[in-house]
C-alpha atoms as a PDB file:
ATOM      1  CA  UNK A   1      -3.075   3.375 -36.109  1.00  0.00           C
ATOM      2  CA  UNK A   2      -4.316   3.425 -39.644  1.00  0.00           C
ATOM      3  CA  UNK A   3      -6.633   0.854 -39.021  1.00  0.00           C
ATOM      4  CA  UNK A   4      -8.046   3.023 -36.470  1.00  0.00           C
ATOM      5  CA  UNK A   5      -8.317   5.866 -38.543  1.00  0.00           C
ATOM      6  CA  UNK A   6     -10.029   3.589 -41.583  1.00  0.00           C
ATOM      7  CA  UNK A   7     -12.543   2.264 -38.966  1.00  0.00           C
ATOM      8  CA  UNK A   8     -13.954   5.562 -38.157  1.00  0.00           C
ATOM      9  CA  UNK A   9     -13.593   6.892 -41.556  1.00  0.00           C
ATOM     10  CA  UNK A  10     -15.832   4.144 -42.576  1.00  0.00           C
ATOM     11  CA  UNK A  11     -18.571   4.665 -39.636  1.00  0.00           C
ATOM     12  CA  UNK A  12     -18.478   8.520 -40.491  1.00  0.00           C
ATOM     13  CA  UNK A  13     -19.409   8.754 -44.189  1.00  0.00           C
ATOM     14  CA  UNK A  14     -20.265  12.760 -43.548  1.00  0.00           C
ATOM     15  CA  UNK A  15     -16.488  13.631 -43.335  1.00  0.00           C
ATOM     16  CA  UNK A  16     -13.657  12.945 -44.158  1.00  0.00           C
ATOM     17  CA  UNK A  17      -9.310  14.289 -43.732  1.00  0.00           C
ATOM     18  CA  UNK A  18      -7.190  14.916 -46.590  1.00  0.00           C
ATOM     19  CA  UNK A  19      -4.468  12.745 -47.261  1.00  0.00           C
ATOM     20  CA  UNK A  20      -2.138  16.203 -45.424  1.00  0.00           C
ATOM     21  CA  UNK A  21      -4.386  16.421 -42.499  1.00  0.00           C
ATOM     22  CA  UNK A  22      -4.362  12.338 -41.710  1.00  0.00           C
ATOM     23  CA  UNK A  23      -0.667  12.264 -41.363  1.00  0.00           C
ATOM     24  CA  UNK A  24       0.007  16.161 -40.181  1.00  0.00           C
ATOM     25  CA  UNK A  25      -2.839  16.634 -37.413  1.00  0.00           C
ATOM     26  CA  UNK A  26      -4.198  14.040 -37.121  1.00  0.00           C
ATOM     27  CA  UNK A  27      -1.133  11.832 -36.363  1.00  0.00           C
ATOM     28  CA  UNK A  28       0.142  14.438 -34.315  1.00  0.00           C
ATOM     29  CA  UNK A  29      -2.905  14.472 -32.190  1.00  0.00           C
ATOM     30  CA  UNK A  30      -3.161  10.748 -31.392  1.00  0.00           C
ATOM     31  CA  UNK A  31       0.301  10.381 -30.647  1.00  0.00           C
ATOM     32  CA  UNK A  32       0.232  13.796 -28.042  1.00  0.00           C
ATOM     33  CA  UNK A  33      -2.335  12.113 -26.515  1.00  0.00           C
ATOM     34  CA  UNK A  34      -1.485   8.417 -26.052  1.00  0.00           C
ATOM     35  CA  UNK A  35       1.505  10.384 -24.296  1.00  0.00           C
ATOM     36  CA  UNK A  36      -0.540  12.078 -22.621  1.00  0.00           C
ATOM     37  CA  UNK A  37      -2.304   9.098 -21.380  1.00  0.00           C
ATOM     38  CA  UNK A  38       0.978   7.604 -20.491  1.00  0.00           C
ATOM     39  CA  UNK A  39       2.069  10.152 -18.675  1.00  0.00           C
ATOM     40  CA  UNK A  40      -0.974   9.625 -16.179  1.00  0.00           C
ATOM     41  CA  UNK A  41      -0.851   6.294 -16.191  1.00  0.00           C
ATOM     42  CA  UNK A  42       3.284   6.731 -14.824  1.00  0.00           C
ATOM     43  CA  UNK A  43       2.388   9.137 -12.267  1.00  0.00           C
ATOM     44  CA  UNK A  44      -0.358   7.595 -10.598  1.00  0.00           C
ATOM     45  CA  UNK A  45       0.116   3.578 -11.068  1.00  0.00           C
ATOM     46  CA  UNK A  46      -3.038   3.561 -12.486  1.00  0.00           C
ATOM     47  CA  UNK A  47      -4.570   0.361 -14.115  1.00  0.00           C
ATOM     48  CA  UNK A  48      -5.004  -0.019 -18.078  1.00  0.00           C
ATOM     49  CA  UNK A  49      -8.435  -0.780 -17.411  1.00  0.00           C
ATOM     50  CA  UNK A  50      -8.501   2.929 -15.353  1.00  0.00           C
ATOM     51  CA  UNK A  51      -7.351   4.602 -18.584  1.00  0.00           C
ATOM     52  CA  UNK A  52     -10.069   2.675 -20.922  1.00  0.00           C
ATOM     53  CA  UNK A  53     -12.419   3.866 -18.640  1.00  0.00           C
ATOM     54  CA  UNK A  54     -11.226   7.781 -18.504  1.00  0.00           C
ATOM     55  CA  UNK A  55     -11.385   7.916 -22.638  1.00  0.00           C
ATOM     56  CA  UNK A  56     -14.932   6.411 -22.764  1.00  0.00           C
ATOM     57  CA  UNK A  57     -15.855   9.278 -20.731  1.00  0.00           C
ATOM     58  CA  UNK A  58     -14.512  11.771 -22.674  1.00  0.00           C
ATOM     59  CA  UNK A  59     -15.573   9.757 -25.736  1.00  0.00           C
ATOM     60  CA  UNK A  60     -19.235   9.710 -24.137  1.00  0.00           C
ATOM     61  CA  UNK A  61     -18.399  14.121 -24.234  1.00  0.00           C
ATOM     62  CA  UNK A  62     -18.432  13.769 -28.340  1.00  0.00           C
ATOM     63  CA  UNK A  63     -21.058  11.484 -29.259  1.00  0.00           C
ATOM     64  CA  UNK A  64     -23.481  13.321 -31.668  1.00  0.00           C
ATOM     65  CA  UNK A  65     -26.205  13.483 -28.996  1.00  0.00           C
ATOM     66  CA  UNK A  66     -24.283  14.486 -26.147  1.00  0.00           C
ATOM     67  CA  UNK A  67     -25.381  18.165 -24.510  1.00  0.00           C
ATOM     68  CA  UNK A  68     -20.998  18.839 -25.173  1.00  0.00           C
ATOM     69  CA  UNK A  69     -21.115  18.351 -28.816  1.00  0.00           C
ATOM     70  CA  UNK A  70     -24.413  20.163 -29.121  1.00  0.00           C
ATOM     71  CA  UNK A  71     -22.834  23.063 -27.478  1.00  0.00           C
ATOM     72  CA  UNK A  72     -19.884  22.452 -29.301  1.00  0.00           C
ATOM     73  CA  UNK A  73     -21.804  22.554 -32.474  1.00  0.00           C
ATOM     74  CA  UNK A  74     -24.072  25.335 -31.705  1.00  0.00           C
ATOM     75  CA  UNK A  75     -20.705  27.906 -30.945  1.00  0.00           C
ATOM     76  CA  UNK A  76     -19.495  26.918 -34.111  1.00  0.00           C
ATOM     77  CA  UNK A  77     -22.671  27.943 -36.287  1.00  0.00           C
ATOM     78  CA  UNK A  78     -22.790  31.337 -34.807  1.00  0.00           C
END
């Protein structure tokens, strides 16, 4: 998982988590949802490749550009 982390730390040179955030939120966050995404994957038989597919979309929903995170973005200025 830390490799994960480092990989987007290193693509994102704006911001960055504490040392206390990386292993308190952070961690806590990745593991709720890779549950989360296990979870669907037990109740419906649904293929790996399924699952890929369902967190590019909702990756797509937080790229910089998307109209999501420049809603997101604008709520939080105000």
């Amino acid at each position: 998982m830390w490799k994960i982390i480092e990989k987007i730390l290193m693509e994102n040179k704006k911001w960055a988590p504490s040392k206390e955030e990386n292993l308190g939120v952070i961690t806590s966050v990745y593991e709720f949802i890779k549950e989360k995404l296990s979870e669907l994957q037990n109740k419906t038989g649904c293929p790996d490749s399924f699952i890929y597919d369902f967190i590019g979309n909702i990756q797509n929903e937080w790229h910089p550009e998307s109209c999501h995170s420049i809603v997101r973005n604008k709520k939080r200025k105000n």
